[in-house]
PDB file of N, CA and C in Angstrom:
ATOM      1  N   UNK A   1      82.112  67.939 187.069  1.00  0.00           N
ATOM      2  CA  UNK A   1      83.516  68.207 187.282  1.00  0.00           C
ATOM      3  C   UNK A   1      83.956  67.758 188.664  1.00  0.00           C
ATOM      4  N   UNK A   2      83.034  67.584 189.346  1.00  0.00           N
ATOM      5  CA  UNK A   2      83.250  67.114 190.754  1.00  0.00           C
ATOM      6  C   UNK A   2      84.081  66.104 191.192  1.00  0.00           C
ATOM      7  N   UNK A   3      83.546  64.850 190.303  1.00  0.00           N
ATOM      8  CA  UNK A   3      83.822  63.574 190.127  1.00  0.00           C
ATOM      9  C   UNK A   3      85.310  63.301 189.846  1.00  0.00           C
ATOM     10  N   UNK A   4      85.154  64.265 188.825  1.00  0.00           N
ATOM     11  CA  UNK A   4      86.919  64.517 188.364  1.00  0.00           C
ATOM     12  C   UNK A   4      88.002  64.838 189.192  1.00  0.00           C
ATOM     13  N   UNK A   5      87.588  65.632 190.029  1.00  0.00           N
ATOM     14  CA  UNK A   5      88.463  66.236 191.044  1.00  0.00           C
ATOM     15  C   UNK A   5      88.490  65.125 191.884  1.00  0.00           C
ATOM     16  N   UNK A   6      87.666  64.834 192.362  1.00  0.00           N
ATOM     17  CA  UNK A   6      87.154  63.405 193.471  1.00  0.00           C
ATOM     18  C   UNK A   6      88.335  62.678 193.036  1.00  0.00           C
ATOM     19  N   UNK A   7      88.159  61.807 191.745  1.00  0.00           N
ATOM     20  CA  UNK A   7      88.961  60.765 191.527  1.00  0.00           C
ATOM     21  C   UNK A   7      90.241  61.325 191.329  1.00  0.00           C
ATOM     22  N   UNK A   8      90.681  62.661 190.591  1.00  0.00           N
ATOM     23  CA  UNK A   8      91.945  62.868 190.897  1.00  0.00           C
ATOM     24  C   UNK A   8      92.574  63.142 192.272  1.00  0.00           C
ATOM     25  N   UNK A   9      91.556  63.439 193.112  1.00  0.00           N
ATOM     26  CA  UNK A   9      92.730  63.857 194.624  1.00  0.00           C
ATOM     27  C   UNK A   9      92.701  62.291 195.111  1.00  0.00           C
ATOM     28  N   UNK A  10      91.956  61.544 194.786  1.00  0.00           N
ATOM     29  CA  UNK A  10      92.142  59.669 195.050  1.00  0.00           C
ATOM     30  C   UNK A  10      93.070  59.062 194.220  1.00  0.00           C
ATOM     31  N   UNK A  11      93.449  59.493 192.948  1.00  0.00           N
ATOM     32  CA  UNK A  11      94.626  59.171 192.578  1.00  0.00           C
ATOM     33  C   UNK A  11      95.892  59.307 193.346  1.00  0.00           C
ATOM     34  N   UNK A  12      95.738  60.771 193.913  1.00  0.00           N
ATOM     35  CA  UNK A  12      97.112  61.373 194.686  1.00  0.00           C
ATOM     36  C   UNK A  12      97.227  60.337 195.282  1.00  0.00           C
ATOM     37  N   UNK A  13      96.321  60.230 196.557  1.00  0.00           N
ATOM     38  CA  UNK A  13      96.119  59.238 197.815  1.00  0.00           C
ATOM     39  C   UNK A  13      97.288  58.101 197.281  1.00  0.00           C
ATOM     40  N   UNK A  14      96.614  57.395 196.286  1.00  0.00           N
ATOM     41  CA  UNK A  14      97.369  55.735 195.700  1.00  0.00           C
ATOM     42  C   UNK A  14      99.063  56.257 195.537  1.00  0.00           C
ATOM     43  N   UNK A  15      98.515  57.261 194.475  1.00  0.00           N
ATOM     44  CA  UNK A  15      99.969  57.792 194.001  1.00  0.00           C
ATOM     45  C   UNK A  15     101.377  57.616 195.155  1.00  0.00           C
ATOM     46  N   UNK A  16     100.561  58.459 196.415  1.00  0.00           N
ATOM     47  CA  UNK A  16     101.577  58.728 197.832  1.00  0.00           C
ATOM     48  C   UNK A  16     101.869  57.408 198.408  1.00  0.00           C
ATOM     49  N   UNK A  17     100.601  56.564 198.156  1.00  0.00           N
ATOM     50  CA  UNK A  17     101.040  54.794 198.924  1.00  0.00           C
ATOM     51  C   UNK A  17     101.957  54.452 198.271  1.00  0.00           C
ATOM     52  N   UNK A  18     101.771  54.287 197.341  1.00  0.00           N
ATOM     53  CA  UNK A  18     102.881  53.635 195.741  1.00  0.00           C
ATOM     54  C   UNK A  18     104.010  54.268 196.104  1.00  0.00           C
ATOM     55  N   UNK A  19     104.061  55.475 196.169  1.00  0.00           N
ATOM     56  CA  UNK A  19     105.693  56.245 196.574  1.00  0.00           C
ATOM     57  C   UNK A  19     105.976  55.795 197.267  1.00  0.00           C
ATOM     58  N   UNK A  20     105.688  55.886 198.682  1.00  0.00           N
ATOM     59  CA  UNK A  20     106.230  55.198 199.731  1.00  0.00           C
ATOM     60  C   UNK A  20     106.611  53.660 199.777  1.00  0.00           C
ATOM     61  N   UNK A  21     106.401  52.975 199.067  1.00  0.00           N
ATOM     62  CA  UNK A  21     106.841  51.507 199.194  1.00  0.00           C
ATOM     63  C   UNK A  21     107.781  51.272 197.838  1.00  0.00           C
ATOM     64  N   UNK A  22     108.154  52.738 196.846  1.00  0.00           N
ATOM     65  CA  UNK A  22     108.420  52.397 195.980  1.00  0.00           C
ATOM     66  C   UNK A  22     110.345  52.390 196.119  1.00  0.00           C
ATOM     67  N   UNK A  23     111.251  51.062 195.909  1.00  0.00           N
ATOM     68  CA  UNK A  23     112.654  51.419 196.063  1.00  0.00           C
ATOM     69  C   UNK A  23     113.211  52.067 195.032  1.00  0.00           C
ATOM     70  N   UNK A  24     112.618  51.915 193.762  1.00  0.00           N
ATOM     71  CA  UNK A  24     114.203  52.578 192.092  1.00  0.00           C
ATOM     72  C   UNK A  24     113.257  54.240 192.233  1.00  0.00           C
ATOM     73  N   UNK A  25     114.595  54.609 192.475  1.00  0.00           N
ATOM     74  CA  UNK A  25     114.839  55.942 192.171  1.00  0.00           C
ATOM     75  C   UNK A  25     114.051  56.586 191.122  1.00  0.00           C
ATOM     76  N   UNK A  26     114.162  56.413 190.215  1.00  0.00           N
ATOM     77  CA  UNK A  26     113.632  56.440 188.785  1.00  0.00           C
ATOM     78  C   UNK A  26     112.031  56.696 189.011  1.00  0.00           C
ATOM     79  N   UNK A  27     111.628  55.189 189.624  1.00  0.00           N
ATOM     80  CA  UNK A  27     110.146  55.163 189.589  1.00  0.00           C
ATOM     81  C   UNK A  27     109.676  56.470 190.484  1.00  0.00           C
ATOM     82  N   UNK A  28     110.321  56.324 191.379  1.00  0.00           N
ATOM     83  CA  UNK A  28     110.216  57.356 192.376  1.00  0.00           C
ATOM     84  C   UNK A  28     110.254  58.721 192.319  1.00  0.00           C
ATOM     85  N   UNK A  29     110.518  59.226 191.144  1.00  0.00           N
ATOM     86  CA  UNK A  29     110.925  60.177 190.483  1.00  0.00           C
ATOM     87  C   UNK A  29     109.630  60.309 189.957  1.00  0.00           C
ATOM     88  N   UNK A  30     109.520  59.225 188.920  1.00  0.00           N
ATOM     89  CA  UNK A  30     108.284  59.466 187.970  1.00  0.00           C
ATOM     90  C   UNK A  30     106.763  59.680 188.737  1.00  0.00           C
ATOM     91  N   UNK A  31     106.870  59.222 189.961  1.00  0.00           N
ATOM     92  CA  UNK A  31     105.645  59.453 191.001  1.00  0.00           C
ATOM     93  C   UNK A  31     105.436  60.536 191.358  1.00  0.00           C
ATOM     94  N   UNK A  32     106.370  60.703 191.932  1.00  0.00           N
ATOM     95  CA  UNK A  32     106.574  62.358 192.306  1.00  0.00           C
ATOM     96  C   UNK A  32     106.023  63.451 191.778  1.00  0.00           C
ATOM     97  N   UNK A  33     106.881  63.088 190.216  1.00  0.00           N
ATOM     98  CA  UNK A  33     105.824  64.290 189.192  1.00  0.00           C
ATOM     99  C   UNK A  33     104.695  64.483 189.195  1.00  0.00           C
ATOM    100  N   UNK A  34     104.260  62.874 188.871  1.00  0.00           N
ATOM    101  CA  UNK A  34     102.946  62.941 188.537  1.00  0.00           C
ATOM    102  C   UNK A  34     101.875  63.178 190.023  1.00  0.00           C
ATOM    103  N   UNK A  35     102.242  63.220 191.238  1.00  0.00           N
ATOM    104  CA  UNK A  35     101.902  63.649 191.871  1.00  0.00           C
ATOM    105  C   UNK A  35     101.629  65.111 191.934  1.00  0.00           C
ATOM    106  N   UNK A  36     102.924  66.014 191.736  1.00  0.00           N
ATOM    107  CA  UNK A  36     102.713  67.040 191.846  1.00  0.00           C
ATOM    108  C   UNK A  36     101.969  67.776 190.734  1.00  0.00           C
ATOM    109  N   UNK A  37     101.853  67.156 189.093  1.00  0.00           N
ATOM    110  CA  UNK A  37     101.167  67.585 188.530  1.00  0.00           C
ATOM    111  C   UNK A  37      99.574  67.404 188.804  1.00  0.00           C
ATOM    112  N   UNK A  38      99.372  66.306 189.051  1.00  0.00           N
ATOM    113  CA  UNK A  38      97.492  66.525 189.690  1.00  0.00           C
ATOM    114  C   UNK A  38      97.191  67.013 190.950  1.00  0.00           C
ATOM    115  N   UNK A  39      98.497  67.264 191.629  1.00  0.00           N
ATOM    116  CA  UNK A  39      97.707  68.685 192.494  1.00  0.00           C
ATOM    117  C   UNK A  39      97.945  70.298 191.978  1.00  0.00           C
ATOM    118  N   UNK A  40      98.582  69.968 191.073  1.00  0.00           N
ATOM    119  CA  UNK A  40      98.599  71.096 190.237  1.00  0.00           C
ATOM    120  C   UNK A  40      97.212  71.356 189.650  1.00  0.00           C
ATOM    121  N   UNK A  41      97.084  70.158 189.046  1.00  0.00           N
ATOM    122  CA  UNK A  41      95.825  70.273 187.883  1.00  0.00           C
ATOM    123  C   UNK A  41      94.185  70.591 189.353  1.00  0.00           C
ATOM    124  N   UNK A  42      94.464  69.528 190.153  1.00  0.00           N
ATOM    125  CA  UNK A  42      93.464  69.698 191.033  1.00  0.00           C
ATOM    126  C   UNK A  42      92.876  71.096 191.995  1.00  0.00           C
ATOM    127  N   UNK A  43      94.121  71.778 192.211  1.00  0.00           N
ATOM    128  CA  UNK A  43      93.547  72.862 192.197  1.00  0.00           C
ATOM    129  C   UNK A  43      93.188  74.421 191.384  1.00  0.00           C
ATOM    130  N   UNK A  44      93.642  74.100 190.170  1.00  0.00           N
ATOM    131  CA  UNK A  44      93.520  74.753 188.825  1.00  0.00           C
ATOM    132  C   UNK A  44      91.901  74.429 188.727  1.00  0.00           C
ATOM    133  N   UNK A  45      91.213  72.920 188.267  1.00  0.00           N
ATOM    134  CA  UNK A  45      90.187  73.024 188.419  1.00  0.00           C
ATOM    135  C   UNK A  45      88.837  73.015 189.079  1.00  0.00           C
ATOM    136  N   UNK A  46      90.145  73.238 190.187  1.00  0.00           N
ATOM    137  CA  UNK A  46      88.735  74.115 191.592  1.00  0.00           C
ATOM    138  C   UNK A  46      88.482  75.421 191.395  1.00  0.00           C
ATOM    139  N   UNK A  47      89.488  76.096 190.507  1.00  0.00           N
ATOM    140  CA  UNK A  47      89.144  77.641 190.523  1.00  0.00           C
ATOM    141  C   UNK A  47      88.004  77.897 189.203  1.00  0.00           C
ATOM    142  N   UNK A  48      88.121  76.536 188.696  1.00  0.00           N
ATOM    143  CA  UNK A  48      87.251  76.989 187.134  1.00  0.00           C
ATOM    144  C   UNK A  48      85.398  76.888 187.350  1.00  0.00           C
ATOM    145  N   UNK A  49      85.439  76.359 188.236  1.00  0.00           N
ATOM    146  CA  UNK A  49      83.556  76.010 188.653  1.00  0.00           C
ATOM    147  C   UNK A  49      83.400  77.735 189.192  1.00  0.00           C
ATOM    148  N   UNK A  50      84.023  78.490 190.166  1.00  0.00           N
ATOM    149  CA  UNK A  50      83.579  80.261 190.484  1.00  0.00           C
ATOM    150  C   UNK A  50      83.893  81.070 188.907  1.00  0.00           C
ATOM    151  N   UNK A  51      85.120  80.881 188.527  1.00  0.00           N
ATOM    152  CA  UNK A  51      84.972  81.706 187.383  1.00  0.00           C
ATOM    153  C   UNK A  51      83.859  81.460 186.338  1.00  0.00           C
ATOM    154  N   UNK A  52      83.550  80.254 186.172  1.00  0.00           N
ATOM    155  CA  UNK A  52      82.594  80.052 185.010  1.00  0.00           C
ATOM    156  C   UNK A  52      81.206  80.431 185.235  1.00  0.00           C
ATOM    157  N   UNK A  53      81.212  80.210 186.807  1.00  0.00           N
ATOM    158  CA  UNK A  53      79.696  80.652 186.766  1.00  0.00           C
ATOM    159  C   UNK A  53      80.218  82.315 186.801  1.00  0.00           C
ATOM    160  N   UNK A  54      80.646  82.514 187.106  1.00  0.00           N
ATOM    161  CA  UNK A  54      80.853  84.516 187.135  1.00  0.00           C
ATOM    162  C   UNK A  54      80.804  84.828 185.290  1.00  0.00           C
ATOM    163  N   UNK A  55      81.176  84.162 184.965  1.00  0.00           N
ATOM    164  CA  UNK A  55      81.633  84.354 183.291  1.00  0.00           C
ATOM    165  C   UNK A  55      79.485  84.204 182.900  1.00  0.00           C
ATOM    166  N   UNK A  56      78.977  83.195 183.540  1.00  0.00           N
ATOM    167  CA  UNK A  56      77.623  82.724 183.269  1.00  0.00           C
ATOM    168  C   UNK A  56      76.699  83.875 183.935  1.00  0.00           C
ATOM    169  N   UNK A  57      77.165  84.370 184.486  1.00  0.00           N
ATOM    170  CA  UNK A  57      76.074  85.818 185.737  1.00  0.00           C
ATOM    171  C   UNK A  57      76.307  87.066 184.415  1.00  0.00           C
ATOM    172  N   UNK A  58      77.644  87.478 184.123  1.00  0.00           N
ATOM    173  CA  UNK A  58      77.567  88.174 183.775  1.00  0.00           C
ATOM    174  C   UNK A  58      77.487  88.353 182.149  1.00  0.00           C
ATOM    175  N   UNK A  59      77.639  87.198 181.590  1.00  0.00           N
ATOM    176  CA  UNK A  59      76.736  87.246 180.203  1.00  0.00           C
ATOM    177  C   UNK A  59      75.788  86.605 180.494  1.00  0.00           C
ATOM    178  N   UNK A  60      75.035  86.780 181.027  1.00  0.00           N
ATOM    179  CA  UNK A  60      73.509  86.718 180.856  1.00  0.00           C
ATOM    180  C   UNK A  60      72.916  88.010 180.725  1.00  0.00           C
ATOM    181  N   UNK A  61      72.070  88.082 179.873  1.00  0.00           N
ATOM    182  CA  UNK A  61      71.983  89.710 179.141  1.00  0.00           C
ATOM    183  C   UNK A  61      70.521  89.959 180.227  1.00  0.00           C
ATOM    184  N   UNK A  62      69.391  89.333 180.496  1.00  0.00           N
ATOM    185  CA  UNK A  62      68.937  89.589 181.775  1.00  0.00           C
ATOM    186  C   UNK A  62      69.246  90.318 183.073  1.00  0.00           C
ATOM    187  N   UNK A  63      70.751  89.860 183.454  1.00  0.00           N
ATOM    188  CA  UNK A  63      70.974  90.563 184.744  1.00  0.00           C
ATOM    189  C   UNK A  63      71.225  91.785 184.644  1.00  0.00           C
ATOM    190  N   UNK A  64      71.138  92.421 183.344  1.00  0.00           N
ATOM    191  CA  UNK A  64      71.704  93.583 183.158  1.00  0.00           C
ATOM    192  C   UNK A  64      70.230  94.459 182.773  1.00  0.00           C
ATOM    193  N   UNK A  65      69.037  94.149 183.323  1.00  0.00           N
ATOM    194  CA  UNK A  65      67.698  94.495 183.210  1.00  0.00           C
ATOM    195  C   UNK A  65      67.403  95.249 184.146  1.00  0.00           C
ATOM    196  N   UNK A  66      66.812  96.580 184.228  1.00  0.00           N
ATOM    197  CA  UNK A  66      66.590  97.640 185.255  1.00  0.00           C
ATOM    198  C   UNK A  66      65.611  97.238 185.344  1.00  0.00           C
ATOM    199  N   UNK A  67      64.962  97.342 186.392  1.00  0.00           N
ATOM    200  CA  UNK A  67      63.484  97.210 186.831  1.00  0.00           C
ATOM    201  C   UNK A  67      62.683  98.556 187.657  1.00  0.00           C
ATOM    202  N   UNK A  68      61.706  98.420 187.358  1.00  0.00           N
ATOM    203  CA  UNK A  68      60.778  99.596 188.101  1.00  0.00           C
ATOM    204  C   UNK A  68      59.739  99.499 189.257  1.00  0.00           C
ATOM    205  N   UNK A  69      60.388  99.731 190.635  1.00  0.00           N
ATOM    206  CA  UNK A  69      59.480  99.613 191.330  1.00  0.00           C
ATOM    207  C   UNK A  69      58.194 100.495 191.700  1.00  0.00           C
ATOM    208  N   UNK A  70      58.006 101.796 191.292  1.00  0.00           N
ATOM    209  CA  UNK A  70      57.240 102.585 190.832  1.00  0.00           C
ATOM    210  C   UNK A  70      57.708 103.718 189.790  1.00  0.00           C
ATOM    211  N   UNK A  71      57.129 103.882 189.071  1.00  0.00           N
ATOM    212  CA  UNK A  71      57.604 104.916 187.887  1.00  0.00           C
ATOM    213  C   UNK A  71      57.552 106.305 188.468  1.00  0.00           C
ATOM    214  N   UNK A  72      57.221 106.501 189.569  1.00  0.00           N
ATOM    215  CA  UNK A  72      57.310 108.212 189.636  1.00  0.00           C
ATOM    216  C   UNK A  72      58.541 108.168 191.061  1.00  0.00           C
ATOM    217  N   UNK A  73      58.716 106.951 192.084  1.00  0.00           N
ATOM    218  CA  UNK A  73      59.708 106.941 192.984  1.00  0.00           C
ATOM    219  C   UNK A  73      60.846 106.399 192.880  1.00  0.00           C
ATOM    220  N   UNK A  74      61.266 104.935 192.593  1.00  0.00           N
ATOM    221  CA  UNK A  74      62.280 104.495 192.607  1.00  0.00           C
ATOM    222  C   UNK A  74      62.669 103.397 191.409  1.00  0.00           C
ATOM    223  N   UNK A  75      64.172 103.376 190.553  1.00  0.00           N
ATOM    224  CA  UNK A  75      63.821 102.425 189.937  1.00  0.00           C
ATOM    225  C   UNK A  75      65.251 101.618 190.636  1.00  0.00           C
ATOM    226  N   UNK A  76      64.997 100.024 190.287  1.00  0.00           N
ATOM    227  CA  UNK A  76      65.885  99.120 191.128  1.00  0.00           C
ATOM    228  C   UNK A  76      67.441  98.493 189.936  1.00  0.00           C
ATOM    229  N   UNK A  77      68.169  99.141 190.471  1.00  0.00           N
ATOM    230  CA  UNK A  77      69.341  98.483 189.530  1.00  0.00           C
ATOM    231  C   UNK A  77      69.180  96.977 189.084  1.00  0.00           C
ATOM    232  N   UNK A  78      70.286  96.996 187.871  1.00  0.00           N
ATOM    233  CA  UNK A  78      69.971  95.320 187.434  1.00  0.00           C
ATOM    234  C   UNK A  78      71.336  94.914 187.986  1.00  0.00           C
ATOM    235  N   UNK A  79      71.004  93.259 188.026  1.00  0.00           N
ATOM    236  CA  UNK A  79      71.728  92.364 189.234  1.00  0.00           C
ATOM    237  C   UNK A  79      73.062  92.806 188.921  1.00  0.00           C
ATOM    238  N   UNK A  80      73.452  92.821 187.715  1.00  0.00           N
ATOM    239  CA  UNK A  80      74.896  93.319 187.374  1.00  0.00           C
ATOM    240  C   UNK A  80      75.543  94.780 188.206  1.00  0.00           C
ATOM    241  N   UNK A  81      74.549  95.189 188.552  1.00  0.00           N
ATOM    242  CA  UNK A  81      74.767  96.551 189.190  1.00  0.00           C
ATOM    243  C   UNK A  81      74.903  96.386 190.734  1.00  0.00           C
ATOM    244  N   UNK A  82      73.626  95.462 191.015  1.00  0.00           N
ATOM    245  CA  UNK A  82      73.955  95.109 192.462  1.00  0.00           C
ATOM    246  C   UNK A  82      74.784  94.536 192.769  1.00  0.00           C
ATOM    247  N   UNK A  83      75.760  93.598 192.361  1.00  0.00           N
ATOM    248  CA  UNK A  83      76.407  92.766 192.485  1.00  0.00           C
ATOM    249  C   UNK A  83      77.655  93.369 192.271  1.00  0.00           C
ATOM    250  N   UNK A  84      78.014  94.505 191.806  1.00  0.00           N
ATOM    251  CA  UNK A  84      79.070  95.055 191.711  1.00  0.00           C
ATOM    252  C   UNK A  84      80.450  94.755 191.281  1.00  0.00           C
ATOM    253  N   UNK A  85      80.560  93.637 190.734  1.00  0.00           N
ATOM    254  CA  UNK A  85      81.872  93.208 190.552  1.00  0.00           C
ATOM    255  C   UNK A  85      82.168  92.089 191.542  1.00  0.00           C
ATOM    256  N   UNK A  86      81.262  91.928 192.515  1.00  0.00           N
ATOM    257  CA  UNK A  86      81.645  90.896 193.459  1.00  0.00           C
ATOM    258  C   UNK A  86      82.202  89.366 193.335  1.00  0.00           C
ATOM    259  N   UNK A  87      81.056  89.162 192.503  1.00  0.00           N
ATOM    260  CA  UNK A  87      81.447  87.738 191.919  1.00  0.00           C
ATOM    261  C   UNK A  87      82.510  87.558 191.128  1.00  0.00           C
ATOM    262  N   UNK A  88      83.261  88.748 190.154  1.00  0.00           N
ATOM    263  CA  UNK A  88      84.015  88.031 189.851  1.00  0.00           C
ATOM    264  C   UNK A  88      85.231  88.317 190.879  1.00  0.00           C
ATOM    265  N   UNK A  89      85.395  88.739 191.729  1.00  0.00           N
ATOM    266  CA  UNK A  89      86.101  89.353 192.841  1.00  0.00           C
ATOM    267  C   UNK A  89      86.502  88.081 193.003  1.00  0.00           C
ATOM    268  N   UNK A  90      85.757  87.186 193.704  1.00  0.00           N
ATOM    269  CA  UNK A  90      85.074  86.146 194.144  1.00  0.00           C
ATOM    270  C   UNK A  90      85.768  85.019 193.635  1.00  0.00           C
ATOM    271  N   UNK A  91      85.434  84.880 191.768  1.00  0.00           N
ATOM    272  CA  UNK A  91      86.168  83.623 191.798  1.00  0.00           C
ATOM    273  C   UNK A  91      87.437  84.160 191.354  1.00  0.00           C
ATOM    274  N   UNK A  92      87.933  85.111 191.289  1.00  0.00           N
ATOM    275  CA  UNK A  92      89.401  85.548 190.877  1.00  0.00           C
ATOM    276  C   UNK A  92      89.890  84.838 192.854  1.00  0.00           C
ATOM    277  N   UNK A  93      89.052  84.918 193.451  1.00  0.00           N
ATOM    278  CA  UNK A  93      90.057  84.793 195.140  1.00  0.00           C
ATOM    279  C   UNK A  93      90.543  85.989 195.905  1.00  0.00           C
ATOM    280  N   UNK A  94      89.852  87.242 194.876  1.00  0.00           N
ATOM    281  CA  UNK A  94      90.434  88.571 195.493  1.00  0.00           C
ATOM    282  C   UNK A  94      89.001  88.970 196.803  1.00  0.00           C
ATOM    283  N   UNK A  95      88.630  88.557 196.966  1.00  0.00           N
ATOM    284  CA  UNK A  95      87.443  88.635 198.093  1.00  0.00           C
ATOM    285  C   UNK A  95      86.943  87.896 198.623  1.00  0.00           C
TER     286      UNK A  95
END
């Protein structure tokens, strides 16, 4: 997904040269948009690489595995527990 983003914020780049040398109104118009829609889109799918892996942490039925570091003293929460909600804190942008 990287790549994607890559070449779309290098589209912008051209996009903004092209505007600037561009005279009909019209065209100028139509640049514009499409400018502002791939920085629309571009940072829409910067937010989707944190949520997905948060979506990937927490269905994973593993992290949700208690473990025992001795059976008569302590047992160790599973990662879902340690982690508290953080991650998705995280890619929501609220932390």
């Amino acid at each position: 997904m990287n790549k994607n983003i890559d070449f779309a914020e290098e589209w912008v780049i051209q996009l903004n040269a092209e505007l600037e040398s561009e005279k009909d109104i019209t065209n100028a118009t139509i640049l514009e948009n499409r400018i502002k829609t791939l920085k629309w889109l571009v940072k829409k799918a910067k937010r989707i690489k944190p949520m997905d892996d948060a979506l990937a942490f927490y269905g994973e039925e593993d992290n949700y595995d208690w473990d025992i570091d001795d059976p008569y003293v302590s047992v160790k929460p599973s990662k879902t527990m340690q982690d508290n909600g953080d991650l998705a804190r995280q890619a929501r942008g609220l932390k």
